[in-house]
C-alpha atoms as a PDB file:
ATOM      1  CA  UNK A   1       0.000   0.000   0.000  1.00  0.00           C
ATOM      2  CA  UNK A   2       1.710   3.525  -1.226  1.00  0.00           C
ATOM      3  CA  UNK A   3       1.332   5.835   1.636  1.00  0.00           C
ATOM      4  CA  UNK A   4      -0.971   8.931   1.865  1.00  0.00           C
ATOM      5  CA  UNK A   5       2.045  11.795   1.030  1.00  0.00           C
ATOM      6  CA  UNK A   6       3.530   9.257  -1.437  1.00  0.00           C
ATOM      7  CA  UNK A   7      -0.169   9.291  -2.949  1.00  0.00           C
ATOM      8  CA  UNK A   8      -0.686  12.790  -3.180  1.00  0.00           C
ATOM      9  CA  UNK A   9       3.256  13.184  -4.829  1.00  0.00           C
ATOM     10  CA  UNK A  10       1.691  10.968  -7.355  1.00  0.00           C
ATOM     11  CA  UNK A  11      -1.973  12.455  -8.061  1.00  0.00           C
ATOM     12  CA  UNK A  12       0.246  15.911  -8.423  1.00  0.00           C
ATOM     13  CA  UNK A  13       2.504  14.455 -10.262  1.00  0.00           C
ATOM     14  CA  UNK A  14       0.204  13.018 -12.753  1.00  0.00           C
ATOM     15  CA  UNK A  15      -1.941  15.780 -13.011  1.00  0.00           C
ATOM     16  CA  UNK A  16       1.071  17.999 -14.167  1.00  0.00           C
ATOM     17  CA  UNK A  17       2.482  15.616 -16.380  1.00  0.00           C
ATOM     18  CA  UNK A  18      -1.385  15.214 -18.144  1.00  0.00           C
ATOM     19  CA  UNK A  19      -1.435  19.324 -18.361  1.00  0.00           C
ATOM     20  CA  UNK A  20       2.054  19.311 -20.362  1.00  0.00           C
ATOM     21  CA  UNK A  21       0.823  16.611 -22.652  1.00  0.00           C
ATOM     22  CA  UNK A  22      -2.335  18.198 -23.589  1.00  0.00           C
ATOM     23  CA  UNK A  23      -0.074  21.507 -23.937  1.00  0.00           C
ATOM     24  CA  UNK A  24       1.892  19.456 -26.605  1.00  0.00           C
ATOM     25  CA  UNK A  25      -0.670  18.130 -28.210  1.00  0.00           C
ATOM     26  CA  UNK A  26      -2.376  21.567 -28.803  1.00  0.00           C
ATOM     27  CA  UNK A  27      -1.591  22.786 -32.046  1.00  0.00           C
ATOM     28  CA  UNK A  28       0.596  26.750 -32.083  1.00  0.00           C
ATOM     29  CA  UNK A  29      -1.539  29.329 -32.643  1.00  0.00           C
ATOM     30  CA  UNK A  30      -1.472  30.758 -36.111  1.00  0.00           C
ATOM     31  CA  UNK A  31      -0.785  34.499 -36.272  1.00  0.00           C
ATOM     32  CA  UNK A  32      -3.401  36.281 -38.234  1.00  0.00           C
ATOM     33  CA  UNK A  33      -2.373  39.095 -41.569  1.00  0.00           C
ATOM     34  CA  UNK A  34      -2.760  42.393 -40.123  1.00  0.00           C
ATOM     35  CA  UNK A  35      -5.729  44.289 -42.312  1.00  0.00           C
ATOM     36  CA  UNK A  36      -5.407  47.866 -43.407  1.00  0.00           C
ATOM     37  CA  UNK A  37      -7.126  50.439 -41.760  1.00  0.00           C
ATOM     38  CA  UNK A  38     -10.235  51.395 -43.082  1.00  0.00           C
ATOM     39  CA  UNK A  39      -9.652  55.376 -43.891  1.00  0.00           C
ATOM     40  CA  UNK A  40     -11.466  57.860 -41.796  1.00  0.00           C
ATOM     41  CA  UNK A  41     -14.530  59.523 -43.729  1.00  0.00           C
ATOM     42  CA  UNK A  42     -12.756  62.446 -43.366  1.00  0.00           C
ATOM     43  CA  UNK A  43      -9.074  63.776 -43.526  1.00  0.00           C
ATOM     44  CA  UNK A  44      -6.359  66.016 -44.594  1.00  0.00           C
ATOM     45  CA  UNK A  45      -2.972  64.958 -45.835  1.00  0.00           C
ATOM     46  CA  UNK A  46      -0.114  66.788 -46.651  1.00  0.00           C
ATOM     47  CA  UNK A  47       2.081  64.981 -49.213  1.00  0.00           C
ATOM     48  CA  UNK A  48       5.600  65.202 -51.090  1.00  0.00           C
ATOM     49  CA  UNK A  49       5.011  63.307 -54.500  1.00  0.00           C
ATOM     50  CA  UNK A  50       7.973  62.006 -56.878  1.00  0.00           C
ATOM     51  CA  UNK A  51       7.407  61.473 -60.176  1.00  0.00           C
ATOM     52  CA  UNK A  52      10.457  60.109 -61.412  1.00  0.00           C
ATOM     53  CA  UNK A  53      12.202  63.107 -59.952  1.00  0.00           C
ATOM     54  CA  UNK A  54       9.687  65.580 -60.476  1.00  0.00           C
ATOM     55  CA  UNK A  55       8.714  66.865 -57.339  1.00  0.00           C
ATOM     56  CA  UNK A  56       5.407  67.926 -56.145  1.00  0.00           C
ATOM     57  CA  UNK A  57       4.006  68.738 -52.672  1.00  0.00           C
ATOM     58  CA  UNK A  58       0.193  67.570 -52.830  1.00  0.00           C
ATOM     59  CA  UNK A  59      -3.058  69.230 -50.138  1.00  0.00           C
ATOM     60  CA  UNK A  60      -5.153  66.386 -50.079  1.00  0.00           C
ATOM     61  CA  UNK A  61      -8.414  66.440 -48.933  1.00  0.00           C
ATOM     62  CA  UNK A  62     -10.500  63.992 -48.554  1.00  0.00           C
ATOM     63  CA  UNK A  63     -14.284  64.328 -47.558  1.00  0.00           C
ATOM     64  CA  UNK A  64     -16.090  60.460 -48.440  1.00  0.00           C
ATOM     65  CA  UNK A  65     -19.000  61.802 -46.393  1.00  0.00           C
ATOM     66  CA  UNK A  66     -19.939  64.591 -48.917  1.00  0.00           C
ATOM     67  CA  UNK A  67     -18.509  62.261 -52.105  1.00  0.00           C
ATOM     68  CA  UNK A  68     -15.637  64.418 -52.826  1.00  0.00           C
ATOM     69  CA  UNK A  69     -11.472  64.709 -52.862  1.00  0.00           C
ATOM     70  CA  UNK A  70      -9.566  67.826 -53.825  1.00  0.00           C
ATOM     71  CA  UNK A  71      -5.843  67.401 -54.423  1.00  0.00           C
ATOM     72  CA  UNK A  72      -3.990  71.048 -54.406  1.00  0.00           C
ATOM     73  CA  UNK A  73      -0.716  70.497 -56.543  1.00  0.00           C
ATOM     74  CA  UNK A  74       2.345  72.567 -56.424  1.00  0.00           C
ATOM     75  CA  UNK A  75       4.918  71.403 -58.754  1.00  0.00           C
ATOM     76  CA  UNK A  76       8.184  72.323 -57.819  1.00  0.00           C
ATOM     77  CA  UNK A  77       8.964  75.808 -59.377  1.00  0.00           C
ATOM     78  CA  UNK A  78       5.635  75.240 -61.590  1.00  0.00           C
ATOM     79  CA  UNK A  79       2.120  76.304 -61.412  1.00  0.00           C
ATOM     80  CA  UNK A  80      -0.438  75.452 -58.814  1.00  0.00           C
ATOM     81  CA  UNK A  81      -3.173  73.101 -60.134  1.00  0.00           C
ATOM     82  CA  UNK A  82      -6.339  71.807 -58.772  1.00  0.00           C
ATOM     83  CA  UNK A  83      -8.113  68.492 -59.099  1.00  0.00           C
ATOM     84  CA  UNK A  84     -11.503  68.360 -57.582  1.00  0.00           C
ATOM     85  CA  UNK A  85     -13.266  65.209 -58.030  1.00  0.00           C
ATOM     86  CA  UNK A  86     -16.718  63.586 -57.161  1.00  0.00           C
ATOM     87  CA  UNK A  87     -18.249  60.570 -56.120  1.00  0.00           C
ATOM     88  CA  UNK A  88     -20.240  60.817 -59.297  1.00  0.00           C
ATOM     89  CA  UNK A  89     -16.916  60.481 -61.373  1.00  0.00           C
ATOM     90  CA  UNK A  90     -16.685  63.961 -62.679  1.00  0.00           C
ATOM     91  CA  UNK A  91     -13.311  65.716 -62.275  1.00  0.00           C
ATOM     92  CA  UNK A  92     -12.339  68.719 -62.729  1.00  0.00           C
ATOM     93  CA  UNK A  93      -8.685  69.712 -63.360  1.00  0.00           C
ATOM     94  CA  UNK A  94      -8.242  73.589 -63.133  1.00  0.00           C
ATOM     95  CA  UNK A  95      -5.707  76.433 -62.657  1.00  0.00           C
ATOM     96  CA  UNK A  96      -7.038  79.583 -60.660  1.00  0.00           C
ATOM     97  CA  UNK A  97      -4.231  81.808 -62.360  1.00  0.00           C
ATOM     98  CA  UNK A  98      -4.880  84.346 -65.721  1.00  0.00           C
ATOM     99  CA  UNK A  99      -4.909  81.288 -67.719  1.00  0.00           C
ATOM    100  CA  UNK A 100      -8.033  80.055 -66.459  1.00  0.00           C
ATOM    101  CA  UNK A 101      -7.354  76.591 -67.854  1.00  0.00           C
ATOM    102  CA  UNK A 102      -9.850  73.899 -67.035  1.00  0.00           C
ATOM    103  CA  UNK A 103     -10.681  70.347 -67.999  1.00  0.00           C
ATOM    104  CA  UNK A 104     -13.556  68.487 -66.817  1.00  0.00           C
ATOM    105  CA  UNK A 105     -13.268  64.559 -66.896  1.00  0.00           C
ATOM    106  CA  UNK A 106     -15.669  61.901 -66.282  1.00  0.00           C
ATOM    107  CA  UNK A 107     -14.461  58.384 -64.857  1.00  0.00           C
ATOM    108  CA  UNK A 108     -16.534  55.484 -64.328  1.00  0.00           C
ATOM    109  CA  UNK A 109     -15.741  55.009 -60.718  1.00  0.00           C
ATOM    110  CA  UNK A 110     -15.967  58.172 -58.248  1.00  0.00           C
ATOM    111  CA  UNK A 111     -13.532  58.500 -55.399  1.00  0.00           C
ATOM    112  CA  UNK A 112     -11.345  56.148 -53.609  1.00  0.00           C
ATOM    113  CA  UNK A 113     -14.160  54.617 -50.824  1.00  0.00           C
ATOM    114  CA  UNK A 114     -12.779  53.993 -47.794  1.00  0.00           C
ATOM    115  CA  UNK A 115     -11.712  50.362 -47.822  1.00  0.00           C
ATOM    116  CA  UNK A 116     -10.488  50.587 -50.990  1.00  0.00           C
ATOM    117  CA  UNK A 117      -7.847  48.343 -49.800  1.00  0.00           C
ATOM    118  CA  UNK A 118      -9.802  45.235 -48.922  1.00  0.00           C
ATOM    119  CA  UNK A 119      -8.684  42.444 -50.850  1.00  0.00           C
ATOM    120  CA  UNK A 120      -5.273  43.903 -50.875  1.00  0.00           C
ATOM    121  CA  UNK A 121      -2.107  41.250 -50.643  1.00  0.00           C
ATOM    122  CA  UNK A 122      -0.193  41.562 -47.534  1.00  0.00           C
ATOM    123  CA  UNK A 123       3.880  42.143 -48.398  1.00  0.00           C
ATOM    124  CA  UNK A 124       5.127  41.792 -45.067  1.00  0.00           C
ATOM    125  CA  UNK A 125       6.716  44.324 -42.815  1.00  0.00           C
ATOM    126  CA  UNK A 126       9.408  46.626 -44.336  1.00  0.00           C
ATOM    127  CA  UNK A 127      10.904  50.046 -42.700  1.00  0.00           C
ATOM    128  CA  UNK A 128      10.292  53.529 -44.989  1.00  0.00           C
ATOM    129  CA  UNK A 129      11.587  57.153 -43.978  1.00  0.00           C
ATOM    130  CA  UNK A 130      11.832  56.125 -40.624  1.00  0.00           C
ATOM    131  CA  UNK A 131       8.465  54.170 -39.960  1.00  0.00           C
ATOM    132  CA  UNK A 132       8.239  50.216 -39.351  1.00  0.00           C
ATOM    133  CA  UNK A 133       5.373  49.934 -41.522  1.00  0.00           C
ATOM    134  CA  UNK A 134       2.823  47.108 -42.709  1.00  0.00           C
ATOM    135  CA  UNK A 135       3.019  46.556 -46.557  1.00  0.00           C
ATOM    136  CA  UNK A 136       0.263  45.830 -49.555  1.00  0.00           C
ATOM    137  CA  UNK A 137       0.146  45.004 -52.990  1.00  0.00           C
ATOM    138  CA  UNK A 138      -3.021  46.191 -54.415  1.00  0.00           C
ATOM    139  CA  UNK A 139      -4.246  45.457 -57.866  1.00  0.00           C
ATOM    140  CA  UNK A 140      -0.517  44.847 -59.022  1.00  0.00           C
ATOM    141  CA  UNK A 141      -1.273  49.157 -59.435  1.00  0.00           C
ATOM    142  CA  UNK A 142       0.909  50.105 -56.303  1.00  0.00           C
ATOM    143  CA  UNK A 143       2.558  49.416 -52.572  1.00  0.00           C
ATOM    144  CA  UNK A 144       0.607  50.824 -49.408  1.00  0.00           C
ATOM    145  CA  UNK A 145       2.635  51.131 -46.534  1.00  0.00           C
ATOM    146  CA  UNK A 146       1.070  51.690 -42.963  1.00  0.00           C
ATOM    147  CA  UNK A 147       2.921  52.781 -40.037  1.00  0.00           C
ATOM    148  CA  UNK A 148       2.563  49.599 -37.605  1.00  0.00           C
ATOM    149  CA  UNK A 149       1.923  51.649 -34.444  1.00  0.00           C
ATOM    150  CA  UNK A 150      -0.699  54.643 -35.268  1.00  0.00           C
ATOM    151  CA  UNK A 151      -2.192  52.779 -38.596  1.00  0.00           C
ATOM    152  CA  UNK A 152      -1.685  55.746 -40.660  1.00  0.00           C
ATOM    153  CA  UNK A 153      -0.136  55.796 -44.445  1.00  0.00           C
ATOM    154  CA  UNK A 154       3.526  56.616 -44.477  1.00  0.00           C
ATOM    155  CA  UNK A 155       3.771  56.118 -48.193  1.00  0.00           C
ATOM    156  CA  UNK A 156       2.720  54.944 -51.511  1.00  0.00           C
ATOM    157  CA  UNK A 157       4.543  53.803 -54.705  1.00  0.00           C
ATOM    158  CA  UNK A 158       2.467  53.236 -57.881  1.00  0.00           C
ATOM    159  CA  UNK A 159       3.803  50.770 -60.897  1.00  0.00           C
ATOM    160  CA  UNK A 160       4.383  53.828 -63.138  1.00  0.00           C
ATOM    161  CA  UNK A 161       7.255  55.054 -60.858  1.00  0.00           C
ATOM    162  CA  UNK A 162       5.458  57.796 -59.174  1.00  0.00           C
ATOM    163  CA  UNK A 163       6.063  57.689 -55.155  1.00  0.00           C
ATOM    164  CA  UNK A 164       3.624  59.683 -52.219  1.00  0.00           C
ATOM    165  CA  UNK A 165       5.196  60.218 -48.775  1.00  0.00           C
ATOM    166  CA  UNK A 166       2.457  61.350 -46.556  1.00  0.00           C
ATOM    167  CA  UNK A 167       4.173  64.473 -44.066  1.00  0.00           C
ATOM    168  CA  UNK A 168       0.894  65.071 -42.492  1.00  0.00           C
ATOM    169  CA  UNK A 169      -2.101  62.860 -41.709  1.00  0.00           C
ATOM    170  CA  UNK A 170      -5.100  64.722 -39.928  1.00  0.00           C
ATOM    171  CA  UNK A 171      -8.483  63.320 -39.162  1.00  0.00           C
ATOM    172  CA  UNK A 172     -11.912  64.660 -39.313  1.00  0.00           C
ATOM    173  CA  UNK A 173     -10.168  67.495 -40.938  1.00  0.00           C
ATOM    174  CA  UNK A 174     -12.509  69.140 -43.424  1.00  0.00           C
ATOM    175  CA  UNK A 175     -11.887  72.011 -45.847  1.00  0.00           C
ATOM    176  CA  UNK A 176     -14.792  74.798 -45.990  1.00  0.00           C
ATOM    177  CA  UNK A 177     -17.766  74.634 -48.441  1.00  0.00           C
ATOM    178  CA  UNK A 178     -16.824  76.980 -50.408  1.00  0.00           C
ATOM    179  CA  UNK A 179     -13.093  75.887 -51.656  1.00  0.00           C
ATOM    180  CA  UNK A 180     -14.850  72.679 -53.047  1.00  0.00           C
ATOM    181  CA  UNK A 181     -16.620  74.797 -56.055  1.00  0.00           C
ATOM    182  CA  UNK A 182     -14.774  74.614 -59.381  1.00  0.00           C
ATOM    183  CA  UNK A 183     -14.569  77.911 -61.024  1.00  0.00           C
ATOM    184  CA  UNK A 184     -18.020  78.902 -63.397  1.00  0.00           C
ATOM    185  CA  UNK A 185     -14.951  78.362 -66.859  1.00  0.00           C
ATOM    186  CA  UNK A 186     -14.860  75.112 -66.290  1.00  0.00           C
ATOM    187  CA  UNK A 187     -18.373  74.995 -66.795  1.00  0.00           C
ATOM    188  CA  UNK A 188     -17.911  76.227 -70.261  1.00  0.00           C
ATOM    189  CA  UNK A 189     -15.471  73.627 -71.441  1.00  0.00           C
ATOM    190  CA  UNK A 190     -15.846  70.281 -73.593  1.00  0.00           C
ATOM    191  CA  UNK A 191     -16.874  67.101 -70.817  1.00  0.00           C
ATOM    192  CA  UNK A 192     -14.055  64.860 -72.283  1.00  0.00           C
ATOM    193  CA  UNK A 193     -14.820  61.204 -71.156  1.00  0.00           C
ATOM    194  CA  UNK A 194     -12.183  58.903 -69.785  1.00  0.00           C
ATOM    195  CA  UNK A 195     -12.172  55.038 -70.067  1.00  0.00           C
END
């Protein structure tokens, strides 16, 4: 006969030796993709854009509640240009200097919704200006890259060479009323559709 504090040694014993197994037998837990953040309805970015060495700094707005985006380009010792566009897929292209240029556009799709990155192919992590950052592929058209910390965009890089390194990144930002109205010339101009 095994004697009561023997006994117990055992019963413990057993019991910890069954826990371990079971841990063993458990398979690891796999480690989910991180998703891209869905982009608030409403924001302002400031960014520097390279085309190929042509530099631009680019006002973004962007206002899904209202179905609009404005992008206010400055091209390096150039002319400051507008693009205004619409959830309705018109776009307007515009200078608000003497020439009074203006080019309306209409595109099938309106403006970039907000999870316009679902479906997107994860890349893995990779560090940019600075910023450990969570990478996509989408639509083999260009790299997102996501700071891994604050889930804001650090940069893009599209196919065609073209590169977008967000400075600034402010939510709920919105841009008054009245800046959103194209100017009454381009009103006057040839719709020229895109495909």
């Amino acid at each position: 006969m095994v004697s009561k504090p023997l006994h117990s040694f055992i019963v413990i014993l057993l019991v910890l030796s069954a826990g371990d197994k079971t841990a063993a037998v458990n398979e690891p837990e796999l480690e989910m993709e991180p998703v891209p953040a869905v982009w608030p309805e409403q924001f302002h970015a400031l960014m520097l854009m390279n085309k190929s060495g042509a530099l631009e700094i680019v006002d973004l707005w962007y206002d899904w509640v209202n179905g609009r985006n404005f992008n206010i380009i400055q091209k390096q010792l150039g002319k400051l240009t507008y693009d205004l566009e619409w959830n309705n897929g018109t776009s307007f292209y515009y200078t608000l200097d003497a020439s009074r240029t203006c080019r309306t556009v209409h595109f099938e799709v309106g403006i970039l919704r907000p999870n316009w990155l679902d479906g997107a192919k994860y890349l893995g992590q990779r560090h940019v200006n600075g910023f450990l950052c969570n990478v996509w592929e989408k639509v083999e058209f260009l790299w997102y890259y996501e700071d891994i910390v604050t889930k804001r965009p650090v940069q893009w890089i599209f196919y065609t060479g073209r590169e977008a390194h967000v400075m600034t990144f402010d939510v709920g930002a919105v841009l008054e009323d009245e800046k959103w109205q194209a100017p009454v010339y381009c009103f006057h101009n040839e719709k020229k559709e895109v495909q």
